[in-house]
C-alpha atoms as a PDB file:
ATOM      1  CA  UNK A   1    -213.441  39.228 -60.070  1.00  0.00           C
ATOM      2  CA  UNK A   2    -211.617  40.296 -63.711  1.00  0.00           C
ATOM      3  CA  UNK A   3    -208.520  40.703 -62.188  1.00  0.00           C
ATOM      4  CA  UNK A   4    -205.813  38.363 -62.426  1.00  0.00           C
ATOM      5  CA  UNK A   5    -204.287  37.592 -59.313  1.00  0.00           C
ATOM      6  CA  UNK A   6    -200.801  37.979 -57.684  1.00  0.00           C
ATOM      7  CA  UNK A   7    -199.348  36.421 -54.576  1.00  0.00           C
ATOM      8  CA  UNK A   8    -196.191  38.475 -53.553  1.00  0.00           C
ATOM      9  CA  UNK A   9    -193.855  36.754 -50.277  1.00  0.00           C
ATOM     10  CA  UNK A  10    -192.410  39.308 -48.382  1.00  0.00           C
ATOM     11  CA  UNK A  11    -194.036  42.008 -48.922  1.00  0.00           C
ATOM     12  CA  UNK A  12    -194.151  43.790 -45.508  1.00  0.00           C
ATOM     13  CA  UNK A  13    -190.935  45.988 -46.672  1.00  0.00           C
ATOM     14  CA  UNK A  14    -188.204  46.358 -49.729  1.00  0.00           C
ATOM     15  CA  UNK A  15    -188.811  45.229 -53.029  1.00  0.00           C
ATOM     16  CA  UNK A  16    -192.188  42.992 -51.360  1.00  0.00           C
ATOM     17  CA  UNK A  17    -193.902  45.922 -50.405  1.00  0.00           C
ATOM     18  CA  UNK A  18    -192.832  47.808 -53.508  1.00  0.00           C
ATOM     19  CA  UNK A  19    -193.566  45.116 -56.240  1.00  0.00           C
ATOM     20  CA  UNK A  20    -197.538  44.537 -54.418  1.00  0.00           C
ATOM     21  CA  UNK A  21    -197.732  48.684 -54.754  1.00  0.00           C
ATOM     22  CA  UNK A  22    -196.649  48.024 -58.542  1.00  0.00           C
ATOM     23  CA  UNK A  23    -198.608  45.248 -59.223  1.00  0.00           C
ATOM     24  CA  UNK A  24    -201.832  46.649 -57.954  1.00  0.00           C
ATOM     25  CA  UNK A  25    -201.105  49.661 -60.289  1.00  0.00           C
ATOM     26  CA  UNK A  26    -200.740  46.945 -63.029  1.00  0.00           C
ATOM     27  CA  UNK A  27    -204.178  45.834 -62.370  1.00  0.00           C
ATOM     28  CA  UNK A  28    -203.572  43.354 -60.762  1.00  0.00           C
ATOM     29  CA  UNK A  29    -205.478  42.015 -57.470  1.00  0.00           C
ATOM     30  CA  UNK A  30    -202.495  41.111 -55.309  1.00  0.00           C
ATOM     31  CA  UNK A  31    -202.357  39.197 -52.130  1.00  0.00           C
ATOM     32  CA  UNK A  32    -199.652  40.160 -50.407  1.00  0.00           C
ATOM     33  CA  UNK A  33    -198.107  37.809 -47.693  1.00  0.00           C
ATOM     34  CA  UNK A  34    -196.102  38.548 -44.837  1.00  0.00           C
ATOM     35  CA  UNK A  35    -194.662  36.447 -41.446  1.00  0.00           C
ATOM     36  CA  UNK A  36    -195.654  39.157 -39.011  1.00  0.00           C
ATOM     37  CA  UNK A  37    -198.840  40.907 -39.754  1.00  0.00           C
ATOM     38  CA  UNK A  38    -198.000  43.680 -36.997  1.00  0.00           C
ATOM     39  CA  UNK A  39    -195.476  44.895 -39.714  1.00  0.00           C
ATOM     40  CA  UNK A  40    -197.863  46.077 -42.455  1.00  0.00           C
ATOM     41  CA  UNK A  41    -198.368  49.627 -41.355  1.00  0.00           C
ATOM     42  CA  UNK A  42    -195.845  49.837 -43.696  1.00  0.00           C
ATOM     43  CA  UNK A  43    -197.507  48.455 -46.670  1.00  0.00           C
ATOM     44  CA  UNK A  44    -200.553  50.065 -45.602  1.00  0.00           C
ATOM     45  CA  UNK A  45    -199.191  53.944 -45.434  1.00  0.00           C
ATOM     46  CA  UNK A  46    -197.305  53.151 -48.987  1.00  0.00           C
ATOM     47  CA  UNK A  47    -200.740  52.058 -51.230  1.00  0.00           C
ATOM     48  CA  UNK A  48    -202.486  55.216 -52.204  1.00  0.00           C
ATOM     49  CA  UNK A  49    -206.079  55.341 -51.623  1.00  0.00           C
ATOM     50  CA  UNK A  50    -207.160  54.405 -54.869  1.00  0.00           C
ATOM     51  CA  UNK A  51    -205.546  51.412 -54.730  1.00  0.00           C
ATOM     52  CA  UNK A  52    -206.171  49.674 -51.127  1.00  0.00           C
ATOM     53  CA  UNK A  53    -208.918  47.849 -52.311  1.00  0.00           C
ATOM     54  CA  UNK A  54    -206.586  45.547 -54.639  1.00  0.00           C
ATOM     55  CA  UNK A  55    -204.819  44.396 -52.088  1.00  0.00           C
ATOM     56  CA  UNK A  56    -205.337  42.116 -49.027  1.00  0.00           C
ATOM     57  CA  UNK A  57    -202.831  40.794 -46.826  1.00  0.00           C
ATOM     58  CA  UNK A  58    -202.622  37.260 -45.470  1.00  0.00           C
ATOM     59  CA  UNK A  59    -199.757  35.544 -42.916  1.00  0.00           C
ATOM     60  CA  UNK A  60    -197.735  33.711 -44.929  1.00  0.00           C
ATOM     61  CA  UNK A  61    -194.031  32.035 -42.958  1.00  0.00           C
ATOM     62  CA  UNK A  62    -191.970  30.761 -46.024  1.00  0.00           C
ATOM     63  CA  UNK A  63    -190.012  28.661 -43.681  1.00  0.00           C
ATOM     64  CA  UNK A  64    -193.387  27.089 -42.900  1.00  0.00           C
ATOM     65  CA  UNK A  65    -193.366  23.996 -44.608  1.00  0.00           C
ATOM     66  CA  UNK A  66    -196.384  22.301 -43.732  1.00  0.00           C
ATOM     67  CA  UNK A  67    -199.007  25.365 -43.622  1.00  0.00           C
ATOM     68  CA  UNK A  68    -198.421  26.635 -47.569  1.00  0.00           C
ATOM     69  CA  UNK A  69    -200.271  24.235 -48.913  1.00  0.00           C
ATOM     70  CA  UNK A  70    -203.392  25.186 -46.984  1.00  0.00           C
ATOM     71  CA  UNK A  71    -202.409  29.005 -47.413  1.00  0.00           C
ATOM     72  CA  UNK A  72    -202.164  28.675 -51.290  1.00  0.00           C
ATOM     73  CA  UNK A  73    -205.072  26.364 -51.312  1.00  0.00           C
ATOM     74  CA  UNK A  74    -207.409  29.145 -49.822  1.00  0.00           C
ATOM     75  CA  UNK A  75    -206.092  32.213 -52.134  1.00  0.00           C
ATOM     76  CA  UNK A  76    -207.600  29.608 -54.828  1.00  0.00           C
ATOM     77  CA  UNK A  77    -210.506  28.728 -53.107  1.00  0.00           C
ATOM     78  CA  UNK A  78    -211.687  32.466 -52.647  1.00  0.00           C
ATOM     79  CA  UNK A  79    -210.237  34.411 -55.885  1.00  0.00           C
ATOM     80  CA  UNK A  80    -209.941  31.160 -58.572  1.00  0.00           C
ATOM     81  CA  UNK A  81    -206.976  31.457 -59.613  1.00  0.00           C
ATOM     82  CA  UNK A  82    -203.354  32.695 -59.384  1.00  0.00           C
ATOM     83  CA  UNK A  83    -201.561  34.313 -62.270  1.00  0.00           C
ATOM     84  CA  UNK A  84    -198.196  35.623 -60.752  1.00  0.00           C
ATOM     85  CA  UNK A  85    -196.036  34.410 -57.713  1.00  0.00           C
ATOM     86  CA  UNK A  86    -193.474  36.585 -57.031  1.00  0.00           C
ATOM     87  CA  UNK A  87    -191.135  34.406 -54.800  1.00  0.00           C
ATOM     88  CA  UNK A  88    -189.317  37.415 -52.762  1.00  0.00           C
ATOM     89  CA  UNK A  89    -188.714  36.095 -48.938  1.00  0.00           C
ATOM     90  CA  UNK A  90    -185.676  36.259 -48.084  1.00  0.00           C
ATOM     91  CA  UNK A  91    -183.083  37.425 -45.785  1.00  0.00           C
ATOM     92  CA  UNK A  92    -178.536  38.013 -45.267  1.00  0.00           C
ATOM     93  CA  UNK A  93    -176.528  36.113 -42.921  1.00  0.00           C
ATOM     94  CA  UNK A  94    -173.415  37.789 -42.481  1.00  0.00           C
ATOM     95  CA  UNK A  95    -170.042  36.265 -41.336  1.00  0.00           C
ATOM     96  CA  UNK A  96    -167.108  34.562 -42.864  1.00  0.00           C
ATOM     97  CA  UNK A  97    -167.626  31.010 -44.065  1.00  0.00           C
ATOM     98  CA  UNK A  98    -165.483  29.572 -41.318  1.00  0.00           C
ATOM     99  CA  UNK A  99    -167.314  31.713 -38.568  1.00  0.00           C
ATOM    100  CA  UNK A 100    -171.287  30.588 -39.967  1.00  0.00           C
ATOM    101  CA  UNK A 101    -172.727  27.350 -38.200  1.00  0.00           C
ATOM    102  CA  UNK A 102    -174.353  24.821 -39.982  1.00  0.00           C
ATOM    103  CA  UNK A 103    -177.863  25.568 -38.294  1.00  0.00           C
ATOM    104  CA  UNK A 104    -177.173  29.188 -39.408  1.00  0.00           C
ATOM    105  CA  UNK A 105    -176.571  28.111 -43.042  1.00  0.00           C
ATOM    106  CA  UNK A 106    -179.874  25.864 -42.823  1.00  0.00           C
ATOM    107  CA  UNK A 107    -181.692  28.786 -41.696  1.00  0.00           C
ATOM    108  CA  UNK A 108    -180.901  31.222 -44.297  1.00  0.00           C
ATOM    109  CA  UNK A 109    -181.419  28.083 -47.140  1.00  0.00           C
ATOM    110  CA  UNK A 110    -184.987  27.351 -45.712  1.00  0.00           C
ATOM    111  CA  UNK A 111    -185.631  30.705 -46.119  1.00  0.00           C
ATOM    112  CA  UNK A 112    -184.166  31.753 -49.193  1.00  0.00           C
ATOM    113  CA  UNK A 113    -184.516  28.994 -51.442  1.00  0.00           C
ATOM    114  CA  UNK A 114    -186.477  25.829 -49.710  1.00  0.00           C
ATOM    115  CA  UNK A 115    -189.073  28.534 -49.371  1.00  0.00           C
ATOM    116  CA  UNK A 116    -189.370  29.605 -53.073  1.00  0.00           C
ATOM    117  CA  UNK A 117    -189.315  26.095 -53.655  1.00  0.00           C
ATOM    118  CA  UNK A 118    -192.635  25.178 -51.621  1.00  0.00           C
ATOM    119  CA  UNK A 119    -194.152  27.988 -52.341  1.00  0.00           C
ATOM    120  CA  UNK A 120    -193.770  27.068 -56.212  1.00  0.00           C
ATOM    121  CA  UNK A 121    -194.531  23.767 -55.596  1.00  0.00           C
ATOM    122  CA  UNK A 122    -197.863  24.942 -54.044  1.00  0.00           C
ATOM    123  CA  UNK A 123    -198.848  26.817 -56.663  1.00  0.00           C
ATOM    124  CA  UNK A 124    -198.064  24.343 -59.474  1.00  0.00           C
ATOM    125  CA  UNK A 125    -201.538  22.254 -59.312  1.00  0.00           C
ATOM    126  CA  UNK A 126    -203.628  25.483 -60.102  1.00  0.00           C
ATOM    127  CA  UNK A 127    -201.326  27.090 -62.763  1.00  0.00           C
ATOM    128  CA  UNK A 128    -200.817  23.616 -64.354  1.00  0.00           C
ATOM    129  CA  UNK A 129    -204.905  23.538 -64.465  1.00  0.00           C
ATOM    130  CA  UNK A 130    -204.540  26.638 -65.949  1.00  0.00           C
ATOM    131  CA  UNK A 131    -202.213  26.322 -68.321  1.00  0.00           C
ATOM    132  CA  UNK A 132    -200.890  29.435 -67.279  1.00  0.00           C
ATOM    133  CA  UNK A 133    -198.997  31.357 -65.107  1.00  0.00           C
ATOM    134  CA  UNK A 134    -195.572  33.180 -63.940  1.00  0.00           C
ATOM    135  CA  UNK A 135    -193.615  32.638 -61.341  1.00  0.00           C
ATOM    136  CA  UNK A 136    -190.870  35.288 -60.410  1.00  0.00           C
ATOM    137  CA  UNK A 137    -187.788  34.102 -58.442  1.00  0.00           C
ATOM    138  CA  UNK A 138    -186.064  37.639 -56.739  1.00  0.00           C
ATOM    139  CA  UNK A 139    -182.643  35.845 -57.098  1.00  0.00           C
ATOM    140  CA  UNK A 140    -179.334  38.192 -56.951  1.00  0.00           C
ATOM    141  CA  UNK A 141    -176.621  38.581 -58.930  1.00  0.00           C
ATOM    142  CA  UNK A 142    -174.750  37.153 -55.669  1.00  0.00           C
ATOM    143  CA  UNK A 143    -176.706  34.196 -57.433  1.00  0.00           C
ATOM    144  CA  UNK A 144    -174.196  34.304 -60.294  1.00  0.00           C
ATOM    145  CA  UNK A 145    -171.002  35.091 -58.403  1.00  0.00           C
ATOM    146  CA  UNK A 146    -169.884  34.888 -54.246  1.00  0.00           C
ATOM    147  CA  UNK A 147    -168.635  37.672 -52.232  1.00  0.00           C
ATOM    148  CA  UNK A 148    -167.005  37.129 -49.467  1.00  0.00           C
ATOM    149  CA  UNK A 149    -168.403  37.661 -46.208  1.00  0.00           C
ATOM    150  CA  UNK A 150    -171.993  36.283 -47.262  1.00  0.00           C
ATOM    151  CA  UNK A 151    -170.951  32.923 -48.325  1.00  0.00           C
ATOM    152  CA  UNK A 152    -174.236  31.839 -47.082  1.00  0.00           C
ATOM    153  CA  UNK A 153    -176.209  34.556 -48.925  1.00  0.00           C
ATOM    154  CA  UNK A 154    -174.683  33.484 -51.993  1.00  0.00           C
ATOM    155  CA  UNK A 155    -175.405  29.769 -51.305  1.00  0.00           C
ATOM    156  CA  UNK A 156    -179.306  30.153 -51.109  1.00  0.00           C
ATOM    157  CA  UNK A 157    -178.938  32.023 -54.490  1.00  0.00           C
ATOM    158  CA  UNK A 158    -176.739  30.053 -56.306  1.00  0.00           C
ATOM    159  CA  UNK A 159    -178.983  26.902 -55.412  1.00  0.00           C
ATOM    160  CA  UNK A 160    -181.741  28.993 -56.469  1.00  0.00           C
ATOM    161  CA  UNK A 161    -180.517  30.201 -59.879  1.00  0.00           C
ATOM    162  CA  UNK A 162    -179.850  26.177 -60.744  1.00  0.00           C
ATOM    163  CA  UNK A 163    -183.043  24.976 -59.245  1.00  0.00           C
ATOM    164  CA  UNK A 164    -185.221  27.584 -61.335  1.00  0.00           C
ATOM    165  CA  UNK A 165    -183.253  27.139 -64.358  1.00  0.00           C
ATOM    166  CA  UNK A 166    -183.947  23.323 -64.718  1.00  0.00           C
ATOM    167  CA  UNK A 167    -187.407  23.926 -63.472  1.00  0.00           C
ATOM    168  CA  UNK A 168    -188.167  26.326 -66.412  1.00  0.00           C
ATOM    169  CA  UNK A 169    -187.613  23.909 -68.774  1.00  0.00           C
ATOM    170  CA  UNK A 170    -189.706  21.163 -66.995  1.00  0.00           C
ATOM    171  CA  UNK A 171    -192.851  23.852 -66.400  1.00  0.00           C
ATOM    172  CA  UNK A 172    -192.614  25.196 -70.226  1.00  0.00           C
ATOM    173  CA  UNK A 173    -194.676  22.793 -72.009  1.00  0.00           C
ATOM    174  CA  UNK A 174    -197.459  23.365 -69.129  1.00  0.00           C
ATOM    175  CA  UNK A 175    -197.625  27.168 -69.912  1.00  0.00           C
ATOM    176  CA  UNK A 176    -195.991  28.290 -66.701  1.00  0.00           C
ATOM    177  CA  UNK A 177    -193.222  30.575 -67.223  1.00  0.00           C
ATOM    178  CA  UNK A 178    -190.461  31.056 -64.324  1.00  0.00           C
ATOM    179  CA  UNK A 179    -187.969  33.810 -64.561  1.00  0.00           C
ATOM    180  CA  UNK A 180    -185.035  34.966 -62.537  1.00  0.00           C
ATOM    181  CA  UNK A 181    -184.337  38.895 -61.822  1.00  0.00           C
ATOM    182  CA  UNK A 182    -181.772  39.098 -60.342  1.00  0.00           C
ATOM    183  CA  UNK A 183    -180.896  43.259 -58.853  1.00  0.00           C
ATOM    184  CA  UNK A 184    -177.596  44.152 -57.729  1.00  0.00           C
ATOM    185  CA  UNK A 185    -177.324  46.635 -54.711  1.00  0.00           C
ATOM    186  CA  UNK A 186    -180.314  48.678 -54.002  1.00  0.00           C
ATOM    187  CA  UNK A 187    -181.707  50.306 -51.121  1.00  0.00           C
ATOM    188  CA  UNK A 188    -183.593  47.880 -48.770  1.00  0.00           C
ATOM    189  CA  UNK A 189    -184.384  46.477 -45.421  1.00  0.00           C
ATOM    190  CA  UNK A 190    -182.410  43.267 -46.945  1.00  0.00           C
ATOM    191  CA  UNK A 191    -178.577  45.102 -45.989  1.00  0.00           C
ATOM    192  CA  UNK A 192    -179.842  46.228 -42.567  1.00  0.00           C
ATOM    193  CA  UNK A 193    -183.084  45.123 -40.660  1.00  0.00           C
ATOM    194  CA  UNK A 194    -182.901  41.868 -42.369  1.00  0.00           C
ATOM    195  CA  UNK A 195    -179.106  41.122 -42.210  1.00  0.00           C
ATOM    196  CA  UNK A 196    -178.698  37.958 -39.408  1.00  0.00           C
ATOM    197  CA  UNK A 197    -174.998  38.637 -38.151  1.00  0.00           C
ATOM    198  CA  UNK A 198    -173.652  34.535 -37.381  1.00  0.00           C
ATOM    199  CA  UNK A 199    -173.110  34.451 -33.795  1.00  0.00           C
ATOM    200  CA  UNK A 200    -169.218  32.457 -34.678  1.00  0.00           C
ATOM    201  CA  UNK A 201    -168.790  36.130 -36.158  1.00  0.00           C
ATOM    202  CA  UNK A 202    -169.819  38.327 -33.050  1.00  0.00           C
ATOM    203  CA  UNK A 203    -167.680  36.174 -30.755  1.00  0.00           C
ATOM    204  CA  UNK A 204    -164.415  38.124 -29.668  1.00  0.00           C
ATOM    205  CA  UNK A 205    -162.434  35.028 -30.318  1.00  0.00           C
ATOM    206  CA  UNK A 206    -163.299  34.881 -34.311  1.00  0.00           C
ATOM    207  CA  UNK A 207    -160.188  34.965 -36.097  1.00  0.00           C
ATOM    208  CA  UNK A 208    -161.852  37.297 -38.597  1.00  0.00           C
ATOM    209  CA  UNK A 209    -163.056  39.725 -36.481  1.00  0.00           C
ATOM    210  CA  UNK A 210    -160.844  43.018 -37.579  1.00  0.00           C
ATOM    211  CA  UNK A 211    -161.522  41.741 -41.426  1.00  0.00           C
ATOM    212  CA  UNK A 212    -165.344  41.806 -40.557  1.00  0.00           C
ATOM    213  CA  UNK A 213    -164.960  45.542 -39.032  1.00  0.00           C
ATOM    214  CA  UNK A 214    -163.188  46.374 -42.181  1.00  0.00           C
ATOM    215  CA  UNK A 215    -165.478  44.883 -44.858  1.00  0.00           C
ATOM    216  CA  UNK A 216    -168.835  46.343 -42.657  1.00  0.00           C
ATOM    217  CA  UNK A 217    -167.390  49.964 -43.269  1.00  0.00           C
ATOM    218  CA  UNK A 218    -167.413  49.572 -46.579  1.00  0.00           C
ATOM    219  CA  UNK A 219    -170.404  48.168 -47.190  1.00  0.00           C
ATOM    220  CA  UNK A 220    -171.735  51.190 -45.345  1.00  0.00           C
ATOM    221  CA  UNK A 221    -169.969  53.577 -48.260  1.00  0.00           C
ATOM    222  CA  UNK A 222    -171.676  51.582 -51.195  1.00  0.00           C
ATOM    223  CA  UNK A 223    -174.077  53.565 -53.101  1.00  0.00           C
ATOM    224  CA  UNK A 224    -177.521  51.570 -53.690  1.00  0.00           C
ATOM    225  CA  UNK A 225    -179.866  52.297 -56.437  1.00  0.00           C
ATOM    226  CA  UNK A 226    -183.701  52.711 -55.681  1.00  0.00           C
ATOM    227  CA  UNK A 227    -185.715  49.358 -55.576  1.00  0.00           C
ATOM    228  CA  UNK A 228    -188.705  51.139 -56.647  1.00  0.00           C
ATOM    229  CA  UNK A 229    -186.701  50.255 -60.192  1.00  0.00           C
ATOM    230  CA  UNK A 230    -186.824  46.686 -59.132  1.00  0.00           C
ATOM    231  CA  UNK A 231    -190.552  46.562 -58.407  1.00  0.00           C
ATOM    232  CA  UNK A 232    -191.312  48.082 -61.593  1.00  0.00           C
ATOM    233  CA  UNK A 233    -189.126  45.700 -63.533  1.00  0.00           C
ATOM    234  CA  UNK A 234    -191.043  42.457 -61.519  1.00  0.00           C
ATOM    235  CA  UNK A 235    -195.089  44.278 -62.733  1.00  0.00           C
ATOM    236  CA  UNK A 236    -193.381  44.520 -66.601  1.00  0.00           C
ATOM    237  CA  UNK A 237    -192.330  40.660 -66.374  1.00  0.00           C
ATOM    238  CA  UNK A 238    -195.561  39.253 -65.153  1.00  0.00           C
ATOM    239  CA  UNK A 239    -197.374  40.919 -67.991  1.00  0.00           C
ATOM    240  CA  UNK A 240    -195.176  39.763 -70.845  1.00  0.00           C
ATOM    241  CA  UNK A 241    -196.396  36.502 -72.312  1.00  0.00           C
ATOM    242  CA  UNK A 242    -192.917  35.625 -73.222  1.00  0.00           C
ATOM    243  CA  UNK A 243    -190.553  36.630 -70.591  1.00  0.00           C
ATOM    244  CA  UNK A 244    -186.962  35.778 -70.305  1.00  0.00           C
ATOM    245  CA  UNK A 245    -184.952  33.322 -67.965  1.00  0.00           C
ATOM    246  CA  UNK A 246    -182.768  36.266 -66.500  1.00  0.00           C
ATOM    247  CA  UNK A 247    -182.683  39.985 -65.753  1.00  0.00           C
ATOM    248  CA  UNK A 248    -180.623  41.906 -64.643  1.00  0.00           C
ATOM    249  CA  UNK A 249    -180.815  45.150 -62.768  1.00  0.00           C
ATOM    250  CA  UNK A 250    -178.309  47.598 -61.305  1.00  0.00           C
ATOM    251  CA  UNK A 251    -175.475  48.964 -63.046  1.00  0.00           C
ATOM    252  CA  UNK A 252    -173.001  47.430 -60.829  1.00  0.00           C
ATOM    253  CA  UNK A 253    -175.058  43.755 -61.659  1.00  0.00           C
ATOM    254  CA  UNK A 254    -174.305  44.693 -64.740  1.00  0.00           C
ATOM    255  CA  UNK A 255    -170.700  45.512 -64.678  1.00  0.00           C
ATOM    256  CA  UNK A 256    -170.248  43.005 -62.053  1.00  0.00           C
ATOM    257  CA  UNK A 257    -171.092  39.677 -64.079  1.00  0.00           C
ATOM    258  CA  UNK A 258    -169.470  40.589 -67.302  1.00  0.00           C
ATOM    259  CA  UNK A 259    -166.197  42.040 -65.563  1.00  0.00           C
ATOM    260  CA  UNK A 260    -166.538  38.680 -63.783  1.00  0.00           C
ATOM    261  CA  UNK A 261    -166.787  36.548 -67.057  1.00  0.00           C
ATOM    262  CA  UNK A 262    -164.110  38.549 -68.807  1.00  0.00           C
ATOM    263  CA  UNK A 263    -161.312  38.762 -66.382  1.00  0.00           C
ATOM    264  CA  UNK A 264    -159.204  35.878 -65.106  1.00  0.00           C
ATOM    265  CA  UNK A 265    -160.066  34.174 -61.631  1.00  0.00           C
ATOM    266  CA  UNK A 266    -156.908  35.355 -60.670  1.00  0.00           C
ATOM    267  CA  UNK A 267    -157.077  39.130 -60.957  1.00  0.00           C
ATOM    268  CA  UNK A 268    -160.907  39.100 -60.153  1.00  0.00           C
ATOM    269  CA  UNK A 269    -160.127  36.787 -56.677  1.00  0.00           C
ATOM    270  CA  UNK A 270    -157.725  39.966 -55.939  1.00  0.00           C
ATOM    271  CA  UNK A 271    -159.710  42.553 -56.938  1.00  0.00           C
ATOM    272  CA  UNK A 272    -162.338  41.744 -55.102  1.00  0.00           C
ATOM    273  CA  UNK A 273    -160.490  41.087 -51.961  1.00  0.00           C
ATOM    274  CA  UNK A 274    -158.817  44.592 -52.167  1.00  0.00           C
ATOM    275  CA  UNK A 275    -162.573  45.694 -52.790  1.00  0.00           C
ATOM    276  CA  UNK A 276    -163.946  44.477 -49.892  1.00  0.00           C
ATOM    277  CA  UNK A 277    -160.970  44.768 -47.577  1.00  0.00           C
ATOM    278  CA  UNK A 278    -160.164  41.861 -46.341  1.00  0.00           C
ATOM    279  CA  UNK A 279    -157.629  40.937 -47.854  1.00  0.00           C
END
């Protein structure tokens, strides 16, 4: 097989699904991984004909500690090699900080940054061998600066941002290139399918539970680009031979972090509380 080979986490909806349809337009032969196999229909009705052949799809649980090894191991053992990992798997809890239990928080950091960790880890013996390949972390720019509300969201990203930063630097000299994009609010299964309310949040004696009505009907009023942008973005970076640390994507990402990095803590802390209505 000429192709080089992608392995894309998450790809049974959102930018996942998108980035494997990109990718395989790339030229790429992309496995595409998902926890639940009964959910690629969706996948499935998205490739166009002409393209189904470039993809296969494997079960793949990110939270899984134990089985990626063996699941990386055999994407090497039948195609060779693997060129891009796009680390995507991921999911929102939602609830104030003082509402979300510890096992809660644990969950959504196994998830959303222990498993781009494994997963990188896995594939670091064949791209080392290589002395090649790029591995895509789909951070946020929650990464870069919390919102209320998802204090847990923000925690997986933040530690993932830090992790992949230092890790660049490490994987450099061995020709492996990790890189960060990191979208602002676009249009996925991420904000509703894939949001995990914290049970301390749906109890009727949370202390925040008029603030959490509040800040949910806004949410519902912000306007989210289309991740199709995203996807497209992720196939450009895995075929430049230089890419950056960070990108950015979103106009309010972009306005976000350098509003953020302008203003003083002060009058961003209240702006964003007005924002988001709880204050």
């Amino acid at each position: 097989m000429n192709s080089k080979i992608a392995v894309v986490t998450g790809s049974s909806s959102g930018i996942g699904l998108r980035t494997t349809v990109e990718m395989a337009k790339a030229g790429y032969y992309v496995v595409a991984t998902m926890r639940d196999l009964a959910r690629r229909t969706h996948l499935d009705e998205a490739l166009p004909a002409e393209l189904k052949s470039k993809v296969e799809v494997r079960r793949l649980d990110v939270t899984d500690f134990d089985a990626i090894p063996s699941v990386v191991n055999a994407i090497v053992h039948d195609h060779g090699r693997i060129d891009v990992l796009v680390n995507n798997a991921g999911f929102v809890v939602g609830g104030f900080a003082e509402d979300v239990k510890l096992e809660e928080l644990r969950k959504q950091l196994d998830t959303n940054f222990f498993g781009h960790v494994a997963m990188t880890k896995a594939v670091l013996p064949v791209m080392r061998a290589q002395r090649s390949g790029h591995i895509i972390m789909i951070s946020s720019i929650l990464g870069v600066m919390g919102q209320p509300v998802i204090s847990s969201y923000c925690a997986s990203k933040f530690a993932l941002e830090g992790w992949t930063e230092a890790a660049r630097i490490e994987m450099a000299p061995l020709g492996v290139k990790l890189v960060l994009v990191e979208p602002g609010a676009f249009k996925t299964d991420i904000w509703d399918r894939n949001v995990v309310i914290s049970q301390g949040a749906l109890s009727p004696d949370s202390p925040n539970k008029e603030r959490s009505r509040r800040f949910t009907d806004g949410v519902k009023k912000t306007t989210m680009g289309d991740a199709w942008e995203v996807a497209r973005l992720i196939a450009r970076i895995a075929q430049d031979s230089n890419p950056k640390l960070r990108y950015r994507i979103g106009r309010d990402a972009a306005i976000g972090y350098w509003m953020r990095r302008i203003l003083p803590w002060n009058t961003w802390e209240k702006m964003i509380a007005k924002r988001s209505s709880i204050h």
